[in-house]
Structure formats: C-alpha cells, structure tokens
PDB file of N, CA and C in Angstrom:
ATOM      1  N   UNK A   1      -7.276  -4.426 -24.521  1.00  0.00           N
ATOM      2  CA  UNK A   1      -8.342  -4.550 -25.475  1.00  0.00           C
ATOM      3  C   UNK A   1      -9.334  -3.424 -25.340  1.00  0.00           C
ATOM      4  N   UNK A   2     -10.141  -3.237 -25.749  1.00  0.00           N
ATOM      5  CA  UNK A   2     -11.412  -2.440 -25.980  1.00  0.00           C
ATOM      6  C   UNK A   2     -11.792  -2.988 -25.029  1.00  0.00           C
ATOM      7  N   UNK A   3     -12.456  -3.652 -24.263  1.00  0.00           N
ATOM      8  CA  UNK A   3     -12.933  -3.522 -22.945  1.00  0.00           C
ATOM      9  C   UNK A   3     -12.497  -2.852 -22.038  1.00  0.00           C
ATOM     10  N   UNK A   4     -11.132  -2.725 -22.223  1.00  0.00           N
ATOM     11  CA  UNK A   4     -10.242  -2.308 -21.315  1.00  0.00           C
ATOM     12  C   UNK A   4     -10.024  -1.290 -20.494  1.00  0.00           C
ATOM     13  N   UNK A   5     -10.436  -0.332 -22.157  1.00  0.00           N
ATOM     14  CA  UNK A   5     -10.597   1.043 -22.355  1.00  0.00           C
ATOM     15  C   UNK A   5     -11.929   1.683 -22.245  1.00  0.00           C
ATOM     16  N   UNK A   6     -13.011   1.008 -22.549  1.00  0.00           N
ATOM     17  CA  UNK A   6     -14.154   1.020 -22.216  1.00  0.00           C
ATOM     18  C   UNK A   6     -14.280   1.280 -20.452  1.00  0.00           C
ATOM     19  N   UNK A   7     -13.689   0.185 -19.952  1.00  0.00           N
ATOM     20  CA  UNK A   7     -13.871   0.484 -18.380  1.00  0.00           C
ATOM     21  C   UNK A   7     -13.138   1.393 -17.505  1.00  0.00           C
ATOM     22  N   UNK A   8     -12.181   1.675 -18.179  1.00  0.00           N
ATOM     23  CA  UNK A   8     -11.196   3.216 -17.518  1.00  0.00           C
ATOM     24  C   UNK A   8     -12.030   3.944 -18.198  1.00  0.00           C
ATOM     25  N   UNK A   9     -12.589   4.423 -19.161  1.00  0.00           N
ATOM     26  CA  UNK A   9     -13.776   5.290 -19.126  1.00  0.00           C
ATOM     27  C   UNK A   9     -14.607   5.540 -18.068  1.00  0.00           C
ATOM     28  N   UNK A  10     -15.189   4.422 -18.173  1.00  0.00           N
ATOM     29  CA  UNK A  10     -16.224   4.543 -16.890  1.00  0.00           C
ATOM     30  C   UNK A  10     -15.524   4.745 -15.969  1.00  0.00           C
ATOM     31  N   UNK A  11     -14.853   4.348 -15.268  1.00  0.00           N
ATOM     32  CA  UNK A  11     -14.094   4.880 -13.941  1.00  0.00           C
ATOM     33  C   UNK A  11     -13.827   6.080 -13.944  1.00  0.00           C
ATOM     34  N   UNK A  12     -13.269   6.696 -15.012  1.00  0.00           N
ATOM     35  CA  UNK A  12     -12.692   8.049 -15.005  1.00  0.00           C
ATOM     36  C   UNK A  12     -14.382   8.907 -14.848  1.00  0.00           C
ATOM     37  N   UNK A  13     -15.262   8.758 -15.405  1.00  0.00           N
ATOM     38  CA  UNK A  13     -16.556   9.308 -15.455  1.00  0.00           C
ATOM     39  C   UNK A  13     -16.787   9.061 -13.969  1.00  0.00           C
ATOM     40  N   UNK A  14     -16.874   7.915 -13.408  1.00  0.00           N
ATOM     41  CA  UNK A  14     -17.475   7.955 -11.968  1.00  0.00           C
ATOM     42  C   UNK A  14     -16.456   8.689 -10.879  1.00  0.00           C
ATOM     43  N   UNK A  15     -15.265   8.791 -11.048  1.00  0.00           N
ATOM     44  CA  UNK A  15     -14.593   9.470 -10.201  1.00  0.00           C
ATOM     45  C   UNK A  15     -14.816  10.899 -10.435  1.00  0.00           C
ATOM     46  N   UNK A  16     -15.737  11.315 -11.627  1.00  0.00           N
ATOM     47  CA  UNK A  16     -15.800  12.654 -12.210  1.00  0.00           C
ATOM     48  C   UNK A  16     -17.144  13.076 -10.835  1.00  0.00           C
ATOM     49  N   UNK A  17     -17.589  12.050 -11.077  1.00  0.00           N
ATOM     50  CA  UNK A  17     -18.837  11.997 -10.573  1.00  0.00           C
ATOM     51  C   UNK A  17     -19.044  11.935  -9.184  1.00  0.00           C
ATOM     52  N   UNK A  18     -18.030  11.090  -8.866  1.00  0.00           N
ATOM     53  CA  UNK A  18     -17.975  11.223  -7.206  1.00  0.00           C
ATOM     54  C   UNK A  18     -17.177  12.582  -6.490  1.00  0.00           C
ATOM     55  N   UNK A  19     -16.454  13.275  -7.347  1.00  0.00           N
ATOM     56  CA  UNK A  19     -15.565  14.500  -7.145  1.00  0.00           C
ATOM     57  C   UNK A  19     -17.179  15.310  -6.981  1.00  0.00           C
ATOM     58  N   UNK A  20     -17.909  15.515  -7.980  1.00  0.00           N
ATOM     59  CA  UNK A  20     -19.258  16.928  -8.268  1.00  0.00           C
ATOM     60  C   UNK A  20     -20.356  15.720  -7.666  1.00  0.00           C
ATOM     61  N   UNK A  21     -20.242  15.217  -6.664  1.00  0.00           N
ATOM     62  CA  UNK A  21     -21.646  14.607  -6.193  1.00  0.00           C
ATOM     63  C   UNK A  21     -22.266  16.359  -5.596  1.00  0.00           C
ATOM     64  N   UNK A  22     -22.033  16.826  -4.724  1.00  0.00           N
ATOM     65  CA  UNK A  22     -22.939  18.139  -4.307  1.00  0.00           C
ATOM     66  C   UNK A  22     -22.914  18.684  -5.439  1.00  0.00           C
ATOM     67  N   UNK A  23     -22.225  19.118  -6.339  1.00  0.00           N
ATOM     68  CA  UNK A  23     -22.806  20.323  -7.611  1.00  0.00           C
ATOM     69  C   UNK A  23     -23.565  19.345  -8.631  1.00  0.00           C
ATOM     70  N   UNK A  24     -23.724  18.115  -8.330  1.00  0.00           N
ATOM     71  CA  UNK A  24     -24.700  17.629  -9.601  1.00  0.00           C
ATOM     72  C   UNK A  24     -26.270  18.477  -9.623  1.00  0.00           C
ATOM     73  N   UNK A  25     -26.914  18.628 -10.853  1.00  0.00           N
ATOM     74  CA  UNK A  25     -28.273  19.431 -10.603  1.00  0.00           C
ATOM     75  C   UNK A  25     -29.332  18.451 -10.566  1.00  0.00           C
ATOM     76  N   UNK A  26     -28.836  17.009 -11.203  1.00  0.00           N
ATOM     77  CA  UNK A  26     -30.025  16.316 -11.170  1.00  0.00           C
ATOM     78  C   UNK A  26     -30.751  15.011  -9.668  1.00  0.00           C
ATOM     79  N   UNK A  27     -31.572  15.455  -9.198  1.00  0.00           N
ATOM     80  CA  UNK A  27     -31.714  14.409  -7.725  1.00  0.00           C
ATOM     81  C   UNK A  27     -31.681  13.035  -8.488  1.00  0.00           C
ATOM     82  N   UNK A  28     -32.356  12.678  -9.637  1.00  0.00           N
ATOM     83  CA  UNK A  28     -31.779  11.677  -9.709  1.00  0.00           C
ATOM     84  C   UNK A  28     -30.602  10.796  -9.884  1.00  0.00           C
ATOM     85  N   UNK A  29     -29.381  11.535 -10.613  1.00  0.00           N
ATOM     86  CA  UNK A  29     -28.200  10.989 -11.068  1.00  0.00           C
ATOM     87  C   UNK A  29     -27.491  11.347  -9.626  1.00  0.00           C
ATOM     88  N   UNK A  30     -28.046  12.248  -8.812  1.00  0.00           N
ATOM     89  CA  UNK A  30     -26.730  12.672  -7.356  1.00  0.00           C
ATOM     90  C   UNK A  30     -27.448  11.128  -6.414  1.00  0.00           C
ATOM     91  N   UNK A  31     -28.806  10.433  -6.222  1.00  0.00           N
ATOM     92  CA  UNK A  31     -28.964   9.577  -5.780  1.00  0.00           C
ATOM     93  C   UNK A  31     -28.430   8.071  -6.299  1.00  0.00           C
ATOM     94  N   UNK A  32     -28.373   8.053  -8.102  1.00  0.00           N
ATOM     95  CA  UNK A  32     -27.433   6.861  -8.696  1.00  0.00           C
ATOM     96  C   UNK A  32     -25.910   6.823  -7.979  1.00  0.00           C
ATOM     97  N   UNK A  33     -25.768   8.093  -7.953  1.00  0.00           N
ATOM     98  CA  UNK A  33     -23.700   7.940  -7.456  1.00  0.00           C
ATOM     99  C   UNK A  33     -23.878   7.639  -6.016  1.00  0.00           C
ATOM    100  N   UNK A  34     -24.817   8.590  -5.704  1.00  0.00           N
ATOM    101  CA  UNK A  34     -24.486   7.656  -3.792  1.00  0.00           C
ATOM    102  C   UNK A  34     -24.987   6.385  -3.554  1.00  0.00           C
ATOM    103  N   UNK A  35     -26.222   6.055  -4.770  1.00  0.00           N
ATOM    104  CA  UNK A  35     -25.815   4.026  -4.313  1.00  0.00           C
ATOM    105  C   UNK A  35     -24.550   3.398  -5.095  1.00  0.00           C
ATOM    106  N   UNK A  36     -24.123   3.963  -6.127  1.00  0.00           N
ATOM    107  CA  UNK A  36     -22.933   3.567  -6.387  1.00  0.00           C
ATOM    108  C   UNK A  36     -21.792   3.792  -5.372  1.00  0.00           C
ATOM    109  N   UNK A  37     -21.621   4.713  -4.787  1.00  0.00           N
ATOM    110  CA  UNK A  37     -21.068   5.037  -3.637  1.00  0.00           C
ATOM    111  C   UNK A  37     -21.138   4.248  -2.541  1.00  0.00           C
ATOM    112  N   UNK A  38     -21.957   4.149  -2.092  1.00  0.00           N
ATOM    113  CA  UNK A  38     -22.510   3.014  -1.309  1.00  0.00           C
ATOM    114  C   UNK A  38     -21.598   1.857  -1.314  1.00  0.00           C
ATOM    115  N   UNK A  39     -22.243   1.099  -2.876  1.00  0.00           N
ATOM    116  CA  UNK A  39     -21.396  -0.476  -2.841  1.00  0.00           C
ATOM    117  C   UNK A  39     -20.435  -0.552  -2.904  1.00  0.00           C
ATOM    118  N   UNK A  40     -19.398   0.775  -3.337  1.00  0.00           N
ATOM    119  CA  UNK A  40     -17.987   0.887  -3.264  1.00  0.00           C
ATOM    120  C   UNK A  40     -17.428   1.022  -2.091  1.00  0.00           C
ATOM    121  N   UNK A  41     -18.142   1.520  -0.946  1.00  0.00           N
ATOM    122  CA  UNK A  41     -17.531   1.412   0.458  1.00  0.00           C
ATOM    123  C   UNK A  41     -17.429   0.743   0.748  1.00  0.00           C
ATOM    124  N   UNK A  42     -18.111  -0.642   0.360  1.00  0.00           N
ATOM    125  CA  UNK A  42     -18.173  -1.849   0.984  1.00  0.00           C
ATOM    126  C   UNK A  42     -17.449  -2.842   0.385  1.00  0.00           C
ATOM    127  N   UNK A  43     -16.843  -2.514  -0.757  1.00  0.00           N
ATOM    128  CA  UNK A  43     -15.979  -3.204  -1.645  1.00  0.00           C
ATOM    129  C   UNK A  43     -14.529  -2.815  -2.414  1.00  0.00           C
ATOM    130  N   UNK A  44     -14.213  -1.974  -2.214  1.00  0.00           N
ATOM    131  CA  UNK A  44     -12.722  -1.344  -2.761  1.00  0.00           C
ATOM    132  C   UNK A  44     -12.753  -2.132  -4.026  1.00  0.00           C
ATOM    133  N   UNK A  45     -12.416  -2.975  -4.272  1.00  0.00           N
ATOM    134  CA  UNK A  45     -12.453  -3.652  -5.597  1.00  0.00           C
ATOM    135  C   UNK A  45     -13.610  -3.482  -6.517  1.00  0.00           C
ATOM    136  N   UNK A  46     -15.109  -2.990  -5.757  1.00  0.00           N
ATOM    137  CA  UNK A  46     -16.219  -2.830  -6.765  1.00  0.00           C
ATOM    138  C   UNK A  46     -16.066  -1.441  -7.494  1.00  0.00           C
ATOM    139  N   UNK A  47     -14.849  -1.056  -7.438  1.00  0.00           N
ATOM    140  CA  UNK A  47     -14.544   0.353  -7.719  1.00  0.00           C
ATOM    141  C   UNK A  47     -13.359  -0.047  -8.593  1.00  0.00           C
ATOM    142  N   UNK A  48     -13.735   0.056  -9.984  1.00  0.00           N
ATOM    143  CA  UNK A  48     -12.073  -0.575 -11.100  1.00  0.00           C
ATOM    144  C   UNK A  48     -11.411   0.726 -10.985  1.00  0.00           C
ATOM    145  N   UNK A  49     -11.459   2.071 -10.624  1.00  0.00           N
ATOM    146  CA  UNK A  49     -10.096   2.327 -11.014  1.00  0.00           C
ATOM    147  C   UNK A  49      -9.627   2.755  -9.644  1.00  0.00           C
ATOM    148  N   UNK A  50     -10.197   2.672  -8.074  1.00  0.00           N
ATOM    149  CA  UNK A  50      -9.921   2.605  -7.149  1.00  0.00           C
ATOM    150  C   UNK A  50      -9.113   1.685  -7.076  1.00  0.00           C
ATOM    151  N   UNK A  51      -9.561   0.010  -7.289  1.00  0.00           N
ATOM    152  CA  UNK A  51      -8.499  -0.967  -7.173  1.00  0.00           C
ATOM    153  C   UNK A  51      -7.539  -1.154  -7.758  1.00  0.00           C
ATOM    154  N   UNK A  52      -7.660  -1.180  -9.032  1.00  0.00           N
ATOM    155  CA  UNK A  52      -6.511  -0.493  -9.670  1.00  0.00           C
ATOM    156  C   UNK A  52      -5.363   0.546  -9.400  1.00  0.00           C
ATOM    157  N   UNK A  53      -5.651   1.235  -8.349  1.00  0.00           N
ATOM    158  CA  UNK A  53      -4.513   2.476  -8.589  1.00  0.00           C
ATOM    159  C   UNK A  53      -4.095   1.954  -7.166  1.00  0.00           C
ATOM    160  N   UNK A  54      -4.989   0.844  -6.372  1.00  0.00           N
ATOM    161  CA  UNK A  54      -4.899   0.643  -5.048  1.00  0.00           C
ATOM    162  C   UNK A  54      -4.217  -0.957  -4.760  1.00  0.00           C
ATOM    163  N   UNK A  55      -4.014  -1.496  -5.844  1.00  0.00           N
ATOM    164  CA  UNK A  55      -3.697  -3.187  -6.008  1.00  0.00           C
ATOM    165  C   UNK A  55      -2.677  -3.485  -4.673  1.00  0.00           C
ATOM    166  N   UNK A  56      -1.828  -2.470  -5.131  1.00  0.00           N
ATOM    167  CA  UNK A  56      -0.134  -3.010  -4.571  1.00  0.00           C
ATOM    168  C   UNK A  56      -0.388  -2.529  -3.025  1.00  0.00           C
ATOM    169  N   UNK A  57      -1.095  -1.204  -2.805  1.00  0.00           N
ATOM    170  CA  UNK A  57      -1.037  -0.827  -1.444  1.00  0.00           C
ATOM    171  C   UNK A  57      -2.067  -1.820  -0.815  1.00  0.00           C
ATOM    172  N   UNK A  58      -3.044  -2.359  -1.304  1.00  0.00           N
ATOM    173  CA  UNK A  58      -4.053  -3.478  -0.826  1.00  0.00           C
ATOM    174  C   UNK A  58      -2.576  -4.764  -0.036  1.00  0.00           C
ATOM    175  N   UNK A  59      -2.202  -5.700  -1.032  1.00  0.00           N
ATOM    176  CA  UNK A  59      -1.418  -6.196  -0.963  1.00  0.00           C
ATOM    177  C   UNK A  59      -0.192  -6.042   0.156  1.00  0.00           C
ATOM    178  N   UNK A  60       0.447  -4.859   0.039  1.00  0.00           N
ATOM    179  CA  UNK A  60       0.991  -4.397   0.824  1.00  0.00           C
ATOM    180  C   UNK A  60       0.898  -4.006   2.294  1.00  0.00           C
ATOM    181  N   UNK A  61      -0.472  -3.210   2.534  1.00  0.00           N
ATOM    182  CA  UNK A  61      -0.572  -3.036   3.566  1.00  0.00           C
ATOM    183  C   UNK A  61      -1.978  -3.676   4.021  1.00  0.00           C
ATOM    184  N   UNK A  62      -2.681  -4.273   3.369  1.00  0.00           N
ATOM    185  CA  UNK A  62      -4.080  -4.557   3.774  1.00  0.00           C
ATOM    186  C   UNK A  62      -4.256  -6.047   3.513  1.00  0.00           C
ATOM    187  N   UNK A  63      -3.024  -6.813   3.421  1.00  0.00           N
ATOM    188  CA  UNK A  63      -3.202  -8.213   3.152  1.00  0.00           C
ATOM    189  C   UNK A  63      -3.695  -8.717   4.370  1.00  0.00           C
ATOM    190  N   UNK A  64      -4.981  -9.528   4.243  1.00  0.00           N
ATOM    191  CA  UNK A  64      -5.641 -10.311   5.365  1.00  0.00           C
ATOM    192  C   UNK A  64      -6.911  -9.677   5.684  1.00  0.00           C
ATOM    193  N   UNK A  65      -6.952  -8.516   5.366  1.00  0.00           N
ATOM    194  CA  UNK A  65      -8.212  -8.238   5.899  1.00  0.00           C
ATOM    195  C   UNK A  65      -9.121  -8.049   5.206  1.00  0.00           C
ATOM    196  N   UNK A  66     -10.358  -8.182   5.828  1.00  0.00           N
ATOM    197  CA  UNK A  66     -11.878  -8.319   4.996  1.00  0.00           C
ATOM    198  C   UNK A  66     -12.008  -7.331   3.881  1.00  0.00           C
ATOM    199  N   UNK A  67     -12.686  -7.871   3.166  1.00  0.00           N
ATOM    200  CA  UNK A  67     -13.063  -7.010   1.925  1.00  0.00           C
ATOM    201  C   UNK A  67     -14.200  -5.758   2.808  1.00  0.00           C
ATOM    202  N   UNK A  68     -15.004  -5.836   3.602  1.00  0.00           N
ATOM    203  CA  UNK A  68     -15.485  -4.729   3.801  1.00  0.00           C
ATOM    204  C   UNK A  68     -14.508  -3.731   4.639  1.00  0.00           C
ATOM    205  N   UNK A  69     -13.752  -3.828   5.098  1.00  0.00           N
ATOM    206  CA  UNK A  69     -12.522  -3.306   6.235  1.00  0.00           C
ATOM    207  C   UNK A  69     -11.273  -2.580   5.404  1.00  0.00           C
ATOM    208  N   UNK A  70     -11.466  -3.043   3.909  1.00  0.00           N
ATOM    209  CA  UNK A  70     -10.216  -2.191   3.189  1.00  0.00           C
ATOM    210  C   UNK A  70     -10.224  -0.877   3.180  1.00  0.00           C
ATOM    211  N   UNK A  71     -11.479  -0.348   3.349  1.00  0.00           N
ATOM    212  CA  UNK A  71     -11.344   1.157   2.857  1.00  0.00           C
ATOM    213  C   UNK A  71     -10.595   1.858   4.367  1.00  0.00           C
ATOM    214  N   UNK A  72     -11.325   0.820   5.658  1.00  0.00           N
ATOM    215  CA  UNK A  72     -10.596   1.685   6.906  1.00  0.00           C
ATOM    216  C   UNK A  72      -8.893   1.550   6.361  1.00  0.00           C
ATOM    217  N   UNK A  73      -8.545   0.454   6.113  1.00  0.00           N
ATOM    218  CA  UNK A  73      -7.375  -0.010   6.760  1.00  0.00           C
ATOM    219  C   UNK A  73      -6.336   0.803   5.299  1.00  0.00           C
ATOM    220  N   UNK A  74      -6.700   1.091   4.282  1.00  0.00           N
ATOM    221  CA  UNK A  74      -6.216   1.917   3.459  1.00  0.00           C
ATOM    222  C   UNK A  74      -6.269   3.709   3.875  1.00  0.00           C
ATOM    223  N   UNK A  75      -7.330   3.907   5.019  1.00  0.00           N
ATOM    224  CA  UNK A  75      -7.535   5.393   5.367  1.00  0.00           C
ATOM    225  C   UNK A  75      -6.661   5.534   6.141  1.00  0.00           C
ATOM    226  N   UNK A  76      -6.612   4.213   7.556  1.00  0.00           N
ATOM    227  CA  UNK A  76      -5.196   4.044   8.330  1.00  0.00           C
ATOM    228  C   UNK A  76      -3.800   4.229   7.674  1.00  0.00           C
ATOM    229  N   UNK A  77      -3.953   4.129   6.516  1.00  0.00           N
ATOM    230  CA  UNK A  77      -2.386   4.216   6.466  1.00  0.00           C
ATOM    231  C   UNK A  77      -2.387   5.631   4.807  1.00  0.00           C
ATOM    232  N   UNK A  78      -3.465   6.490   5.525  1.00  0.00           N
ATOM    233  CA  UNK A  78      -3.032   6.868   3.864  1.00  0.00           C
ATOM    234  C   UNK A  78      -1.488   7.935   3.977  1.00  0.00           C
ATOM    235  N   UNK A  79      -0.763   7.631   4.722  1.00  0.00           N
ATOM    236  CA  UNK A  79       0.446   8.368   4.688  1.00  0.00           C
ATOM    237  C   UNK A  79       1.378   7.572   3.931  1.00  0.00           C
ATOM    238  N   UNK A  80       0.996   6.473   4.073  1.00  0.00           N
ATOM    239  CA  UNK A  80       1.681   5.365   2.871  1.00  0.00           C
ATOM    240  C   UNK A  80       1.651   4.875   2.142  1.00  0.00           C
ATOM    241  N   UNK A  81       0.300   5.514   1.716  1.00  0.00           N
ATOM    242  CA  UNK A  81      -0.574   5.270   0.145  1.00  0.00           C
ATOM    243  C   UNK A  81       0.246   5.584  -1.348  1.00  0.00           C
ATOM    244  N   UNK A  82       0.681   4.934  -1.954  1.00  0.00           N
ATOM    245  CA  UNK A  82       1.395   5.869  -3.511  1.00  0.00           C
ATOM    246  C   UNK A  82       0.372   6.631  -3.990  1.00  0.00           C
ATOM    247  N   UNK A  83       0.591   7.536  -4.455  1.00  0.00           N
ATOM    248  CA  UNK A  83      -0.090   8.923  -4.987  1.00  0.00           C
ATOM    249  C   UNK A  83      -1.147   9.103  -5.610  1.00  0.00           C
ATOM    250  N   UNK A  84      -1.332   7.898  -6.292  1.00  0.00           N
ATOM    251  CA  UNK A  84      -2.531   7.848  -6.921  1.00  0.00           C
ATOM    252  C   UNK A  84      -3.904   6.671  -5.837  1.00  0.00           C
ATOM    253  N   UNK A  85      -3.307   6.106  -5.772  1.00  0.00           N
ATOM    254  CA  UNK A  85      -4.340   5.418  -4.402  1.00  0.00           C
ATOM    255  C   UNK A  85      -4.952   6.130  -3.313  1.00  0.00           C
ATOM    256  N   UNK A  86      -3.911   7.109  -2.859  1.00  0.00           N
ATOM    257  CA  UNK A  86      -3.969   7.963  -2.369  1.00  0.00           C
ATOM    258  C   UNK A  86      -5.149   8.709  -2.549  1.00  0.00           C
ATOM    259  N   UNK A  87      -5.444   9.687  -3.989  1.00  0.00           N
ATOM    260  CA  UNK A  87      -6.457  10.258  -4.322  1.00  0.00           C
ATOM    261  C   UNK A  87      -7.373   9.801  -4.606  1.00  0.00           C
ATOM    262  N   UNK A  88      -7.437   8.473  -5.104  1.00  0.00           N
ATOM    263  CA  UNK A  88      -8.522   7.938  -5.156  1.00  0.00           C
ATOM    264  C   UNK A  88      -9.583   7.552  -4.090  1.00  0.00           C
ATOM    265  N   UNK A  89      -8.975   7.189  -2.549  1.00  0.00           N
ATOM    266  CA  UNK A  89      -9.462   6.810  -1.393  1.00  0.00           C
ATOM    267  C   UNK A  89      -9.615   7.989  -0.787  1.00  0.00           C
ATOM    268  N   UNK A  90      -9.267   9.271  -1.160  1.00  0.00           N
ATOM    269  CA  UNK A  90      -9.894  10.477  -0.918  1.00  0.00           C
ATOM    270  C   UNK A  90     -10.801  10.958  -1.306  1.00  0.00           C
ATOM    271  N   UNK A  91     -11.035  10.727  -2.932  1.00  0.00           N
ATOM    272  CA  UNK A  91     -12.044  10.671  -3.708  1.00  0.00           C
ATOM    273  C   UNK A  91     -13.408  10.234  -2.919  1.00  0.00           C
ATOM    274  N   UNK A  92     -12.849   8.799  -2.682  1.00  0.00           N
ATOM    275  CA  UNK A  92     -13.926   7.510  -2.049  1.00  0.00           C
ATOM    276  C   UNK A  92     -14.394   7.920  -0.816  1.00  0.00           C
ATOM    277  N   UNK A  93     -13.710   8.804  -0.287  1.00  0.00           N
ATOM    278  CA  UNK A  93     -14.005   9.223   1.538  1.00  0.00           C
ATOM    279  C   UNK A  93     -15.101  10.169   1.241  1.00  0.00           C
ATOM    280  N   UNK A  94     -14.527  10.972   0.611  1.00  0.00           N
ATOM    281  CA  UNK A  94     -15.470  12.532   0.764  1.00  0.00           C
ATOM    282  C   UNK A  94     -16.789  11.690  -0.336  1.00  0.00           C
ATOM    283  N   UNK A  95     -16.928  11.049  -1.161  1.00  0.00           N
ATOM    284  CA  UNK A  95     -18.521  10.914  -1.820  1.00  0.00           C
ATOM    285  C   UNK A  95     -19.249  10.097  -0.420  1.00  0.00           C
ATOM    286  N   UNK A  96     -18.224   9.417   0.322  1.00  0.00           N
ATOM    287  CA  UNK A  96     -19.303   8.684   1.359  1.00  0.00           C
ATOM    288  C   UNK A  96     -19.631   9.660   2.016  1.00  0.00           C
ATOM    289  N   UNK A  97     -18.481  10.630   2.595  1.00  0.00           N
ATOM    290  CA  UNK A  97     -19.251  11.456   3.678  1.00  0.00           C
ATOM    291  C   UNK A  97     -20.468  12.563   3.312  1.00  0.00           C
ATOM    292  N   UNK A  98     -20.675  12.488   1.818  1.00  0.00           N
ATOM    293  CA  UNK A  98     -21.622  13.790   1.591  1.00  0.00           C
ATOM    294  C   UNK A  98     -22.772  12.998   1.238  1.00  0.00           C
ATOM    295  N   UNK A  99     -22.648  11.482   1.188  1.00  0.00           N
ATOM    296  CA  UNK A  99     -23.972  10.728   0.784  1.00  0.00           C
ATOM    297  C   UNK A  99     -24.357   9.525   1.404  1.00  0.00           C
ATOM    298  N   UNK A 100     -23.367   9.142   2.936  1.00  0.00           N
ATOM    299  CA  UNK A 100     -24.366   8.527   3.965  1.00  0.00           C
ATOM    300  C   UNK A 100     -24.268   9.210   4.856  1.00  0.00           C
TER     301      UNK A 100
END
C-alpha cells in the first residue's frame, strides 16, 4: 500500500542520512540523526529498513536474545549476514561511532 512506500522512503532518506552524518552542514539536522541514531542502537527493529533487510538473519542467528543486544549479536556474526543486512548494520555501526 501507500504506507508502505511512504516508509521505505523514509528509510531510504535516513540511511542517506546516517551514511553523510559528518558531511551534514546543518548542527541541527546532524544532532536529529544522532538521536535517531541513538534509539536505533537500542532497537534494530526501530530502524524499518534495517529490520527489514535484517528479519531472517535476526531469526536465524539472533533468536533469543534481547532486543537491546541485537545489534552486538548481528556485528558478531556479520560474516554471515546476507548482503544487504550486512550493509545496513554497517551503515548502523559507523553513525553510532561518529555520534556517541
């Protein structure tokens, strides 16, 4: 549906966004993505197209463990990540490390 598409928008924009967090020019919009950044570390799923590209490897390799613990336990294994999960939790690594 149109929601649907609406929200892979936004995802695709915030992953735009979390890629140029250092080249953004504005302090305010580079401080919006690192609290967005933020709640996504702590949630893999508060991130739709992270979880999304990340469902099956969640499932797969991260069944049981805490919702705050996915992002380790997906970094643990990103040699076995499918390709797109993969980049995305790379994505997700490097905006945390340049904004906590």
């Amino acid at each position: 549906g149109e929601g649907s598409s609406t929200d892979s928008l936004a995802g695709e924009v915030l992953q735009c966004l979390k890629k140029n967090l250092p080249k953004l020019d504005s302090r305010a919009c580079q401080m919006e993505v690192q609290r967005v950044v933020k709640i996504h570390s702590v949630s893999a799923k508060a991130d739709a197209r992270l979880g999304n590209a990340c469902s099956n490897d969640i499932v797969l390799l991260c069944d049981g463990v805490k919702a705050d613990h996915v992002h380790m336990c997906l970094r643990n294994n990103i040699g076995r990540l499918s390709p797109a999960c993969k980049a995305a939790e790379l994505v997700q690594g490097a905006a945390e490390a340049g904004s906590i």
